[in-house]
N, C-alpha and C. Protein backbone atom coordinates (compact mmCIF):
# COMPACT_ATOMS: atom_id res chain seq x y z
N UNK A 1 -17.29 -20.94 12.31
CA UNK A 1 -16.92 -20.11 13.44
C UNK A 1 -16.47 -18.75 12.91
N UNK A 2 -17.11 -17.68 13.33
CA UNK A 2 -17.03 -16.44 13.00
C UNK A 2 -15.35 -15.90 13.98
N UNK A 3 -14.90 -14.93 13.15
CA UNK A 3 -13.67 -14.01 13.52
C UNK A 3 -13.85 -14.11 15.37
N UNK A 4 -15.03 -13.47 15.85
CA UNK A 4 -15.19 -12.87 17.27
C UNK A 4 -14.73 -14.78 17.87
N UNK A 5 -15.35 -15.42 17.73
CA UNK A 5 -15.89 -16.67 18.21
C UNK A 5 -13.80 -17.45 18.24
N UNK A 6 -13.68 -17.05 16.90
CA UNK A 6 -12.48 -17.84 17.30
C UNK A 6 -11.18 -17.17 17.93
N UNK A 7 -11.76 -15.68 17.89
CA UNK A 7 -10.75 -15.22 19.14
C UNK A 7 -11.18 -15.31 20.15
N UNK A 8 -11.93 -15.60 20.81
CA UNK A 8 -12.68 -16.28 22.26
C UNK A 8 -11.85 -17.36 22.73
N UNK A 9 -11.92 -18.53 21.60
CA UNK A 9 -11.57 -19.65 21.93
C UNK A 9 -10.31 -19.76 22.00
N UNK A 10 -9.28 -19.14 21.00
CA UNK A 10 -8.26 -18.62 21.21
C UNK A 10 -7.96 -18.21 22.43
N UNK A 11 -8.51 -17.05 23.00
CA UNK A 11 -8.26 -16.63 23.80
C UNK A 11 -8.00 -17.53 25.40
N UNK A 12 -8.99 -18.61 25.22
CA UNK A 12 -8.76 -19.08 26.26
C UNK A 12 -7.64 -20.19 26.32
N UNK A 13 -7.54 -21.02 25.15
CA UNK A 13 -6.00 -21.57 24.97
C UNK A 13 -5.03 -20.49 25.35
N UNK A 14 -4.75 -19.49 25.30
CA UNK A 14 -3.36 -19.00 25.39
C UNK A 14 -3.62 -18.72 26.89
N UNK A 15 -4.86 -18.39 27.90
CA UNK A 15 -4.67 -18.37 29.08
C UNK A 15 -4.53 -19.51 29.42
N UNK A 16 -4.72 -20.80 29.41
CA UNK A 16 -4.53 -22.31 29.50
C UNK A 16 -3.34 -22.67 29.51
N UNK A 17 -2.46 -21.80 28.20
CA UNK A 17 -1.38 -22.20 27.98
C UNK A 17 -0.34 -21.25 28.73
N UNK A 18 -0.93 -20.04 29.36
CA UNK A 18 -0.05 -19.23 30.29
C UNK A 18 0.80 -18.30 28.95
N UNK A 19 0.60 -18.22 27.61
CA UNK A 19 0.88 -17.84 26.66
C UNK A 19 0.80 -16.29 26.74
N UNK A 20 1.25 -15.00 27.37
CA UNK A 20 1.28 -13.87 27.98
C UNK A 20 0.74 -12.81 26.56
N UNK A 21 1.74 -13.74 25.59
CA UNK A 21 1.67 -12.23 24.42
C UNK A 21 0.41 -12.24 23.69
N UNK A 22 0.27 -13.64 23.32
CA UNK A 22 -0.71 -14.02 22.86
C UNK A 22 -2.05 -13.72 23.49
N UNK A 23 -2.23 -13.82 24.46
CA UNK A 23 -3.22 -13.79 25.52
C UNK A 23 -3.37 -12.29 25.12
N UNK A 24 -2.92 -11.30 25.77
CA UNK A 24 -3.37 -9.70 25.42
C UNK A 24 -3.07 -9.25 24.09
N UNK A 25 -2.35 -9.78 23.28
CA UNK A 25 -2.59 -9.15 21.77
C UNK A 25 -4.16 -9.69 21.46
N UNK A 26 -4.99 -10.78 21.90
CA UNK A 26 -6.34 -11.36 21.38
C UNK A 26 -7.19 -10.00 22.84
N UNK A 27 -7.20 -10.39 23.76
CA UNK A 27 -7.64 -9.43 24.45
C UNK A 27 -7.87 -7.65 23.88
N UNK A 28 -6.67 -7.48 23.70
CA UNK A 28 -6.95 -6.26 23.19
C UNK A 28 -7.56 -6.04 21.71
N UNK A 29 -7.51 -6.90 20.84
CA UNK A 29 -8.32 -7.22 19.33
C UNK A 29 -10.18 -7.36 19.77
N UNK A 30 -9.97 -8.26 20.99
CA UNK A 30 -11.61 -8.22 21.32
C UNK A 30 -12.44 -6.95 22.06
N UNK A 31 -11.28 -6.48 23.11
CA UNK A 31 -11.66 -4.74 23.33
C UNK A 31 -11.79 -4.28 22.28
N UNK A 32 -11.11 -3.66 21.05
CA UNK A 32 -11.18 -3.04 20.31
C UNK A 32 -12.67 -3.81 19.22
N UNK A 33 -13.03 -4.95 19.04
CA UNK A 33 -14.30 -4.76 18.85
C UNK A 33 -15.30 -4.85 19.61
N UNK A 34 -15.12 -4.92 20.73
CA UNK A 34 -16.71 -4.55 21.78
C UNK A 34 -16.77 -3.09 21.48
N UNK A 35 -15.34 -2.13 21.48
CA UNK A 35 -15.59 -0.56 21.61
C UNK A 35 -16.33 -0.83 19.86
N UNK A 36 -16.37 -1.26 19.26
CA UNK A 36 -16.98 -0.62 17.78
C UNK A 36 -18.00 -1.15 17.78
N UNK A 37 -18.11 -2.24 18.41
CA UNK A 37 -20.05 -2.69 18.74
C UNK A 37 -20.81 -1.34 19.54
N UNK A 38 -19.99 -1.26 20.90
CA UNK A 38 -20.54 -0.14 21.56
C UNK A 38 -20.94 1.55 21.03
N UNK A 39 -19.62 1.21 20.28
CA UNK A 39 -19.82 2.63 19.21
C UNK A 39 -21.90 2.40 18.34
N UNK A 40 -21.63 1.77 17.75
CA UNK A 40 -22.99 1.34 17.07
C UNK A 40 -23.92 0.74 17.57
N UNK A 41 -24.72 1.30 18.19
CA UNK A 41 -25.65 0.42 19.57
C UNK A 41 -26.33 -0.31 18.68
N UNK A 42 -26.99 -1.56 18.97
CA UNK A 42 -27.98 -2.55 18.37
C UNK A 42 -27.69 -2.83 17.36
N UNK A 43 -26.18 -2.82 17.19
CA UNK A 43 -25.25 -3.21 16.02
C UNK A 43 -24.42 -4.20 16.19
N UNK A 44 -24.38 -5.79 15.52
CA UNK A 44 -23.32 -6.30 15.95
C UNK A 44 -22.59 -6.77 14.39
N UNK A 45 -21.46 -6.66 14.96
CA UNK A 45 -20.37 -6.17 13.80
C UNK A 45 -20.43 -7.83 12.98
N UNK A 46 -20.38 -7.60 11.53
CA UNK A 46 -19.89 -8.65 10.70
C UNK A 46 -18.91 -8.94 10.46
N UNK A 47 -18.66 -10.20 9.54
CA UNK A 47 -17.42 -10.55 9.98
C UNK A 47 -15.99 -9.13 8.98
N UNK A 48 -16.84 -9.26 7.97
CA UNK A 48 -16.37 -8.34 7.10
C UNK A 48 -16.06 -6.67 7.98
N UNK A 49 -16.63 -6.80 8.98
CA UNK A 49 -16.82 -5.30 10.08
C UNK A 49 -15.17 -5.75 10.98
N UNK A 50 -15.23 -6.74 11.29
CA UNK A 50 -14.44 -7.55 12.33
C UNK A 50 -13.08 -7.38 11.33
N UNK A 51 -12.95 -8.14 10.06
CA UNK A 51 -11.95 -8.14 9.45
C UNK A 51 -11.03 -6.84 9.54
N UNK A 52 -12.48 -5.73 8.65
CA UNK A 52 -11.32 -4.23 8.52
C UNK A 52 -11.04 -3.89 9.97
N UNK A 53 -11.53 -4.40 11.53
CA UNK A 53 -10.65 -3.78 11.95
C UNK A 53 -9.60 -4.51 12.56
N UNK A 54 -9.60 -5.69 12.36
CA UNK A 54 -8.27 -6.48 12.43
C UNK A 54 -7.21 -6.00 11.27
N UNK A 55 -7.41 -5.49 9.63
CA UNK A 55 -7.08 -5.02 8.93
C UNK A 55 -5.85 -3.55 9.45
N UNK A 56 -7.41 -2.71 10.03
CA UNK A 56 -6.54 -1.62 10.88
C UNK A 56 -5.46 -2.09 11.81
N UNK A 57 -5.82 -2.82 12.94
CA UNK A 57 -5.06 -2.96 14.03
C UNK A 57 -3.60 -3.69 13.38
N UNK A 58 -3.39 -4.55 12.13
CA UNK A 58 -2.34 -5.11 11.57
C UNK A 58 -1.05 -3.72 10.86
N UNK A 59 -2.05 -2.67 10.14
CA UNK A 59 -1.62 -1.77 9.40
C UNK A 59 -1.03 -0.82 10.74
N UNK A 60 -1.41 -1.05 12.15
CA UNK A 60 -1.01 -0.45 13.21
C UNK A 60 0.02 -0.52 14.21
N UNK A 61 0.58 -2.19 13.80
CA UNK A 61 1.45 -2.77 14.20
C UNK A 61 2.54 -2.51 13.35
N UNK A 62 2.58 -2.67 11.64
CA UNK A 62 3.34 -2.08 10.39
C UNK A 62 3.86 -0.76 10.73
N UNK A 63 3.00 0.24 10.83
CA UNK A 63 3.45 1.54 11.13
C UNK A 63 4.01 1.80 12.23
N UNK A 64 4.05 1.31 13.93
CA UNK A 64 4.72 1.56 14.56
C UNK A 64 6.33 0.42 14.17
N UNK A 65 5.84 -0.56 13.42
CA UNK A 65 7.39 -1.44 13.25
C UNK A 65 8.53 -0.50 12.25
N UNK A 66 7.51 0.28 11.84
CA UNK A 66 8.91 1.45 10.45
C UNK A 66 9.34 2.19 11.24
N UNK A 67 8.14 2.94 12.66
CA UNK A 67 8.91 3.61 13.56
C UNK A 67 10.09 3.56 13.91
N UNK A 68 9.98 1.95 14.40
CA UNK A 68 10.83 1.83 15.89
C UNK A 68 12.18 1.24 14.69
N UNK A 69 11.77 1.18 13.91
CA UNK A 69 13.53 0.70 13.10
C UNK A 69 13.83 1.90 13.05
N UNK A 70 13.58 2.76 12.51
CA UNK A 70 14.15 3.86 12.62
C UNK A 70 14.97 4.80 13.51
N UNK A 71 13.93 4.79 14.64
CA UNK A 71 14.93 5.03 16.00
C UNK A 71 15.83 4.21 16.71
N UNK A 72 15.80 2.72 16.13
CA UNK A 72 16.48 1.83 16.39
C UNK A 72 16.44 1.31 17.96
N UNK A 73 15.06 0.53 17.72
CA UNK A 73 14.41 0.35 19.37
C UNK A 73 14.45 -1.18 18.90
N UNK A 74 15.54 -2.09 19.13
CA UNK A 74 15.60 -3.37 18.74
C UNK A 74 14.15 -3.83 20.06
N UNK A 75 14.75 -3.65 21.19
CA UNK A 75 13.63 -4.46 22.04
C UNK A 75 12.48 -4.22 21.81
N UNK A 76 11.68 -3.35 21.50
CA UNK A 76 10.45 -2.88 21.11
C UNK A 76 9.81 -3.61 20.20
N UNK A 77 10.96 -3.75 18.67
CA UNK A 77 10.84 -3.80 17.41
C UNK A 77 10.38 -5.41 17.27
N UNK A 78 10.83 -6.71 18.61
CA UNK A 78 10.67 -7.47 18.66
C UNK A 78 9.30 -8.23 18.92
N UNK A 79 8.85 -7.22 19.96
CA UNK A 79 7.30 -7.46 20.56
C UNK A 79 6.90 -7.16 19.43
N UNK A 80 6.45 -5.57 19.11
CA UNK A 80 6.03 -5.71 17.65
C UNK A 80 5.44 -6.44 16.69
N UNK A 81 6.68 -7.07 16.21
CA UNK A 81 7.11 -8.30 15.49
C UNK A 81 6.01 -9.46 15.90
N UNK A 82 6.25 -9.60 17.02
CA UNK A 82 5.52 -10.44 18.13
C UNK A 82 3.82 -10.61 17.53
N UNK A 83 3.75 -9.32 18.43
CA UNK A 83 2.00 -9.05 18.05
C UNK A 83 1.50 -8.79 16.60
N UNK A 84 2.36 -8.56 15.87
CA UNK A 84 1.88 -9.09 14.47
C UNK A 84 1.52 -9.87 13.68
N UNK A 85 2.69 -10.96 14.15
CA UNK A 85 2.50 -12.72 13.78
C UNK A 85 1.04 -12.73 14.73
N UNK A 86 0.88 -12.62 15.81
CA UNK A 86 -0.24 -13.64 15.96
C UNK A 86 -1.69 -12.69 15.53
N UNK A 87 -1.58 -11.15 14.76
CA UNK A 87 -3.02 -10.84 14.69
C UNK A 87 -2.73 -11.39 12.87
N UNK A 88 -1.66 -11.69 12.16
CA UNK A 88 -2.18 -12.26 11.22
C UNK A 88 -2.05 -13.56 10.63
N UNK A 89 -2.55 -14.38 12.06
CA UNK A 89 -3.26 -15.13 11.89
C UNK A 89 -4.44 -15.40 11.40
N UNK A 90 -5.38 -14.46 11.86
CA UNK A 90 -6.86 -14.01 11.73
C UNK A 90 -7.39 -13.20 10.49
N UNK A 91 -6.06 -12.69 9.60
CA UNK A 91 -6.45 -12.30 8.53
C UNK A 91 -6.18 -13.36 7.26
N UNK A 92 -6.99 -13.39 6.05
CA UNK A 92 -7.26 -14.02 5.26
C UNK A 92 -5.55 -13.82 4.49
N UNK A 93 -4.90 -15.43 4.15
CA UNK A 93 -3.95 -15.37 2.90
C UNK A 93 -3.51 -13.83 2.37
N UNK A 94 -2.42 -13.42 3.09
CA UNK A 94 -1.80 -11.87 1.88
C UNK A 94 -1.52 -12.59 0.53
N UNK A 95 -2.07 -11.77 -0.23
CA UNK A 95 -1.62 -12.00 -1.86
C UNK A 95 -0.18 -11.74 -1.75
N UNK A 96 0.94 -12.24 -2.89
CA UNK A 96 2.07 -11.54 -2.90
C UNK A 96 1.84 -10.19 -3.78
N UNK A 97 3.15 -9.84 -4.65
CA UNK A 97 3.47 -8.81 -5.00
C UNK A 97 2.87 -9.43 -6.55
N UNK A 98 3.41 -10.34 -6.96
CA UNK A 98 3.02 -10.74 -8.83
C UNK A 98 1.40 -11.05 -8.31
N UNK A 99 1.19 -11.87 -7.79
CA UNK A 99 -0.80 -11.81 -7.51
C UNK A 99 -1.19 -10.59 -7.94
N UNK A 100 -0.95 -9.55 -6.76
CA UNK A 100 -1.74 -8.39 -6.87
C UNK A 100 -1.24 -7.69 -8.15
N UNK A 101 -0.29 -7.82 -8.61
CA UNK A 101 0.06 -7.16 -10.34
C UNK A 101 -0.99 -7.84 -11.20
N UNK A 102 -0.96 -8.97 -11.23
CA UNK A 102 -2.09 -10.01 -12.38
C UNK A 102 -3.49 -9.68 -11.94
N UNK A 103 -3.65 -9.24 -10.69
CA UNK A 103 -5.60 -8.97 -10.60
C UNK A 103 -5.58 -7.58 -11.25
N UNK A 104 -4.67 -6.57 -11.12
CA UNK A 104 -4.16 -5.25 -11.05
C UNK A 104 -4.48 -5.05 -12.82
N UNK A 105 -3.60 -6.13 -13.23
CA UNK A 105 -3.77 -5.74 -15.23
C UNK A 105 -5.18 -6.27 -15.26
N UNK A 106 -6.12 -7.27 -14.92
CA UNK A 106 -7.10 -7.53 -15.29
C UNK A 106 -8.19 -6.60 -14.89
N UNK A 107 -7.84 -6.02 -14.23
CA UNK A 107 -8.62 -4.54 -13.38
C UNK A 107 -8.47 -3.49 -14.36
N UNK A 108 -7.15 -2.97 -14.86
CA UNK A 108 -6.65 -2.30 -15.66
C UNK A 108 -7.96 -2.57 -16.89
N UNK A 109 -7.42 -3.64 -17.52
CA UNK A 109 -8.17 -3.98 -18.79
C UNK A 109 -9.70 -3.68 -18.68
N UNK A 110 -10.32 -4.59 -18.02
CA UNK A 110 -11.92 -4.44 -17.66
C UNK A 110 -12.08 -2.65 -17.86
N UNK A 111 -11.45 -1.76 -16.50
CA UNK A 111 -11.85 -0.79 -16.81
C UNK A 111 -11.24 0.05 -18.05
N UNK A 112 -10.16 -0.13 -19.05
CA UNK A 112 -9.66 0.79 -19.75
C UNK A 112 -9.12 1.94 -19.17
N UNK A 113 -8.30 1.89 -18.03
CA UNK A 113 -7.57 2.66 -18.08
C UNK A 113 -6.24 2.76 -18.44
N UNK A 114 -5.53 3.89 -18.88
CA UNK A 114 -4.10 3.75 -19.82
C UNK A 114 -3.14 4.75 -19.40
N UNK A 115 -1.52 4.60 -19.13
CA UNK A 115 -1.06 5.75 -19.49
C UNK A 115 -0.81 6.24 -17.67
N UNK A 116 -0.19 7.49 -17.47
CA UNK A 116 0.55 7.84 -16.41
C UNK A 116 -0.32 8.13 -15.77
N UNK A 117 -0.34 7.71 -14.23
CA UNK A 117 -0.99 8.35 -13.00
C UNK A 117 -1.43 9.91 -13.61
N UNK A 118 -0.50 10.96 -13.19
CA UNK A 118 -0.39 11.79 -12.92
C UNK A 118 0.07 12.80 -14.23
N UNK A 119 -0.44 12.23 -15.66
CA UNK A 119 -0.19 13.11 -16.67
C UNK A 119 -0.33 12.79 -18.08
N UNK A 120 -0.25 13.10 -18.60
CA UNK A 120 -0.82 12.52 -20.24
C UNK A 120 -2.47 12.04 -20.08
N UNK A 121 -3.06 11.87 -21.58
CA UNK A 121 -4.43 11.78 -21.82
C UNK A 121 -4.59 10.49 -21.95
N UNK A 122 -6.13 10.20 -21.16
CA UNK A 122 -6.38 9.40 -21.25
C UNK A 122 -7.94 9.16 -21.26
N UNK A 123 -8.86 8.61 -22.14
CA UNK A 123 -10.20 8.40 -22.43
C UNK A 123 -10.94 9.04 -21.29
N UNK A 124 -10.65 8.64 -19.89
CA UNK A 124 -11.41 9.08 -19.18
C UNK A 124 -10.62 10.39 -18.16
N UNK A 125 -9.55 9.92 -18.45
CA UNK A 125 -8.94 10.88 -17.45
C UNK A 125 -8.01 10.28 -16.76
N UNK A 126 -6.78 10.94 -16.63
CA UNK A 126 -5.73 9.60 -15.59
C UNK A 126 -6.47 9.70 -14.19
N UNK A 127 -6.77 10.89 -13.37
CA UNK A 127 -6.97 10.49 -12.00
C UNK A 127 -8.17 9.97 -11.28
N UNK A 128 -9.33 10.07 -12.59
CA UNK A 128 -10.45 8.64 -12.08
C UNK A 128 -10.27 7.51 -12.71
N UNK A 129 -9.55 7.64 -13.50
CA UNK A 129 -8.99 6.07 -14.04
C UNK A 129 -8.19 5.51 -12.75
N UNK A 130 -7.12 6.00 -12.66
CA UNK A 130 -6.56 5.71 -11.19
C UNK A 130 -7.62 5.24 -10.06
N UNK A 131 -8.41 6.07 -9.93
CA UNK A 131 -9.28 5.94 -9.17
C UNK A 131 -10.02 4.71 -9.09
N UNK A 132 -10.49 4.50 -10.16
CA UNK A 132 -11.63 3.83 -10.56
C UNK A 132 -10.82 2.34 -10.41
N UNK A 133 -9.81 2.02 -10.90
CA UNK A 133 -8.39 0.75 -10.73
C UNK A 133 -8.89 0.82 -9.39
N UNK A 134 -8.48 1.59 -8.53
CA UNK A 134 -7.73 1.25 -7.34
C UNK A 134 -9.56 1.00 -6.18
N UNK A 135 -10.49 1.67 -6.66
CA UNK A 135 -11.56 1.49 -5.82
C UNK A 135 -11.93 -0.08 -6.47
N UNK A 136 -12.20 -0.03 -7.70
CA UNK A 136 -12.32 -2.15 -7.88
C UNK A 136 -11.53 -3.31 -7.19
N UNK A 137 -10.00 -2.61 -7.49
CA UNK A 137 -9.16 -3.81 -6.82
C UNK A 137 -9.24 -3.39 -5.45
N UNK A 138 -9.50 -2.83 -4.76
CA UNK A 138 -9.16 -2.48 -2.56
C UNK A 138 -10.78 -3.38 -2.97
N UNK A 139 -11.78 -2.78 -3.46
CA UNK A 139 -13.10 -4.03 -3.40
C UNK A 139 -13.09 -5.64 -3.35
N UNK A 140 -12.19 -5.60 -4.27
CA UNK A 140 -11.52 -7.08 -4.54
C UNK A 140 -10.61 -7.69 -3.88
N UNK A 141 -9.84 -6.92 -3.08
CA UNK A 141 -8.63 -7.40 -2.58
C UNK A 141 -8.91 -6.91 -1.07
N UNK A 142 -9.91 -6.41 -0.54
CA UNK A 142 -9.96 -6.00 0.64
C UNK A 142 -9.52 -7.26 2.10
N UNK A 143 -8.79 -6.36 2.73
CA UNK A 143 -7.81 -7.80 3.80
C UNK A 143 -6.81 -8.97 3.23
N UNK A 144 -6.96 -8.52 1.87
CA UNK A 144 -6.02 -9.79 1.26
C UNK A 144 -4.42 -9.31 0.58
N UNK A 145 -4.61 -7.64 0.73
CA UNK A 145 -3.40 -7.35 0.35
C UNK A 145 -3.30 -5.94 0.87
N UNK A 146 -1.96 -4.88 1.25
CA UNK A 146 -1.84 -4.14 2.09
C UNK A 146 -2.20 -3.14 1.10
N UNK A 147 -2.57 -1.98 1.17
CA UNK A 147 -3.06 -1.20 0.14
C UNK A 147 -2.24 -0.10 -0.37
N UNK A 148 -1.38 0.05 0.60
CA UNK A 148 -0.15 0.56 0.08
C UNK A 148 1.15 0.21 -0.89
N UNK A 149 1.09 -1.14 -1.34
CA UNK A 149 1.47 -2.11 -2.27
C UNK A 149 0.26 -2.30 -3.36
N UNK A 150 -0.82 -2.12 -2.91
CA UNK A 150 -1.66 -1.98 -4.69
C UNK A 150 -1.76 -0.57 -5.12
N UNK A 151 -1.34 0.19 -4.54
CA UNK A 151 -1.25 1.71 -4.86
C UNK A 151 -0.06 1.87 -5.78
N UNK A 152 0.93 1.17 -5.20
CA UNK A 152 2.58 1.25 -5.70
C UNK A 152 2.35 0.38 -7.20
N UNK A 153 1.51 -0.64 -6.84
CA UNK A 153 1.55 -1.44 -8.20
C UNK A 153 0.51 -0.85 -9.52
N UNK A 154 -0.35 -0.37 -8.90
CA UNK A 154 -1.37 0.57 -10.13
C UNK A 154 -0.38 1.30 -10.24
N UNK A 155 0.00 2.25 -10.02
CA UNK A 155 0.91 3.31 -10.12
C UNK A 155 1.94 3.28 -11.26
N UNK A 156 2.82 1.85 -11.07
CA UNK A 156 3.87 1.34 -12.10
C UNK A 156 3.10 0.91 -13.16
N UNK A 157 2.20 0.35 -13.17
CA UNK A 157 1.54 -0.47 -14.09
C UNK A 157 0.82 0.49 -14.89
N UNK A 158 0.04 1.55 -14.75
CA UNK A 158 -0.36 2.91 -15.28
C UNK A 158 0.82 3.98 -15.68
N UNK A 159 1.93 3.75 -15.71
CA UNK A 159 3.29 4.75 -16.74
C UNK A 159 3.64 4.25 -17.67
């Protein structure tokens, strides 16, 4: 059962179950891919298409949750909360923090890169070395870890 298929079925358990949040957090995940089917006529999205934008819509829920702590919108901050748990459901196992360090050095190694982000020499250069880390592992790790945490971890791991 493909991504689309089991938010369908989903979908109709939580109207079954009178389940409110659930019900339109899947609703609005399935709008948002009919609009990217529609976007691409005689295109229907894979699952890997489906993922990044469940990917997006998760990284969308994250960014308004740093918001609303900030302004200190407890009721808000809860739904939020809410609609997050149930869109990651649908995304694949997050790696933790030591995972993505151990794919991160074996990434490191394979490509040879060494030495500070942002200064000192290095065989190829620190900022396509950087580069080059961080485009293998988001390849490798795509939906399985937030990318703003393998950025932070190349980063430390390259000084």
């Amino acid at each position: 059962m493909n991504i689309k298929e089991q938010l369908q079925a989903d979908l109709k358990t939580a109207m079954l179950n009178k389940d409110e949040l659930r019900k339109n957090v899947i609703r609005f995940t399935v709008a948002a891919i009919k609009n990217a089917e529609i976007a691409k006529p005689g295109h229907e999205l894979s699952d890997a298409d489906m993922l990044a934008l469940l990917t997006t819509e998760v990284k969308r829920r994250k960014d308004t949750i740093t918001e609303l702590e900030k302004v200190d919108r407890p009721d808000l901050l809860k739904e939020e909360k809410a609609q997050l748990d149930v869109l990651m459901n649908y995304l694949p196992k997050q790696l933790s923090r030591d995972e993505i360090v151990e794919t991160a050095k074996k990434v490191i190694a394979e490509v040879g890169a060494t030495g500070p982000p942002f200064g000192g020499k290095t065989p190829q250069g620190v900022p396509q070395a950087t580069g080059q880390v961080m485009k293998r592992l988001m390849a490798d790790l795509k939906g399985k870890a937030d990318g703003k945490l393998v950025s932070e971890v190349v980063n430390e791991l390259m000084k």
